[in-house]
Protein backbone atom coordinates (compact mmCIF):
# COMPACT_ATOMS: atom_id res chain seq x y z
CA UNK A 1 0.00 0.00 0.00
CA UNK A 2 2.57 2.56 0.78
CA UNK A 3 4.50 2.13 -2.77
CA UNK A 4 0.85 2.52 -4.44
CA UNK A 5 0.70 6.09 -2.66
CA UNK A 6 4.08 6.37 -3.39
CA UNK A 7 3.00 6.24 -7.16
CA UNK A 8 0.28 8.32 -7.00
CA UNK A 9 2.23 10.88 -4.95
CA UNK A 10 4.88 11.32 -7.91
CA UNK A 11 2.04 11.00 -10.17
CA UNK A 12 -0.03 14.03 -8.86
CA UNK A 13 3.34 16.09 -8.69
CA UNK A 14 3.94 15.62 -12.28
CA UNK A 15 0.03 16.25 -13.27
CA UNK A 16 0.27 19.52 -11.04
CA UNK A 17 3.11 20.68 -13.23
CA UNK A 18 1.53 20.09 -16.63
CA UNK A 19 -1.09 21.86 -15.45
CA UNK A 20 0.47 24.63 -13.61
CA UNK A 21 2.11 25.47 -17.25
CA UNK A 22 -0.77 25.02 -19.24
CA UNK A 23 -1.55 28.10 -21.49
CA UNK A 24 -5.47 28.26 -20.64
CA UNK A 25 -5.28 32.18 -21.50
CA UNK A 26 -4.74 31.34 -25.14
CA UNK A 27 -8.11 31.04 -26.91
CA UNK A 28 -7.47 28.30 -29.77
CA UNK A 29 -6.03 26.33 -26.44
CA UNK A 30 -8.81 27.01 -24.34
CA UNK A 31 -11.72 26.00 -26.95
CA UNK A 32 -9.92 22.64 -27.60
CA UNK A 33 -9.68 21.94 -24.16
CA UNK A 34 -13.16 22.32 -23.50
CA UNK A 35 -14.13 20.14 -26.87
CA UNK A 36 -11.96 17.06 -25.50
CA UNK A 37 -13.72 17.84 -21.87
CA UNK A 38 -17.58 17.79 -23.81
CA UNK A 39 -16.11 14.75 -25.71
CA UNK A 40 -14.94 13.54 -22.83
CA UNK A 41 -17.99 13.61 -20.58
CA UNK A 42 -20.20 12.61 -23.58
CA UNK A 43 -18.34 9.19 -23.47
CA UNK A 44 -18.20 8.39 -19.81
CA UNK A 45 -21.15 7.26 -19.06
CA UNK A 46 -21.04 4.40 -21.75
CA UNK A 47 -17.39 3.82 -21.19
CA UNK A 48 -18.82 2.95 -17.28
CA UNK A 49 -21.95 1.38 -18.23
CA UNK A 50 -20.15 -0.76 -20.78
CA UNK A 51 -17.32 -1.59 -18.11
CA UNK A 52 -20.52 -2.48 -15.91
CA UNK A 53 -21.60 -4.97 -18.04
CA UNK A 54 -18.27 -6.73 -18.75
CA UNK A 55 -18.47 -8.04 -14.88
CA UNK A 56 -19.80 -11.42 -14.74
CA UNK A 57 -22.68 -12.92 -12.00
CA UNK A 58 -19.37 -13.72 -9.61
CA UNK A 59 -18.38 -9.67 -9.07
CA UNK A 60 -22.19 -8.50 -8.75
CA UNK A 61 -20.77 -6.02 -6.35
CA UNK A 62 -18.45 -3.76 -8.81
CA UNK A 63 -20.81 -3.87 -11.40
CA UNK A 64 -23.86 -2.22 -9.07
CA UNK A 65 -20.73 0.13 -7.86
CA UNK A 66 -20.06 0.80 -11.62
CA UNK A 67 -23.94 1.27 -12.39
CA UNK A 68 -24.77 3.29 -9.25
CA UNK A 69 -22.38 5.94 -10.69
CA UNK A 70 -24.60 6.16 -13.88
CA UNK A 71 -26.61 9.28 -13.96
CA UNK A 72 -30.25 8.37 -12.58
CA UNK A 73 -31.26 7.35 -9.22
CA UNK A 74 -32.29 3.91 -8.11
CA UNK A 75 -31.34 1.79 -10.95
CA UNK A 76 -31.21 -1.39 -9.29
């Protein structure tokens, strides 16, 4: 457990940097960013509800975690 934070501990470091220098004042920049977020966003809900569904009888308990993060309340 404590080389997994490790890891993430160097990874968030190097994330902060990227985007400590990223040029969000530049307009061309800025509306691709937010076109990869809408893209982004767009897709995550099937990316999860397809990941969902890839979990056979055995795991029923990540796939409800995996659905219950679906938009809508009380799917199951």
């Amino acid at each position: 457990m404590e080389n997994l934070k490790k890891i993430l501990t160097i990874s968030l470091k190097k994330l902060e940097k990227i985007t400590d220098n990223f040029p969000i004042e530049d307009k061309d920049i800025y509306a691709l960013w937010l076109a990869q977020t809408y893209y982004f966003v767009c897709h995550s809900t099937r990316l999860l509800a397809h990941g969902a569904a890839l979990f056979d009888f055995d795991h029923n308990t990540y796939h409800y975690r995996y659905a219950d993060r679906l938009p809508g309340k009380n799917l199951f």
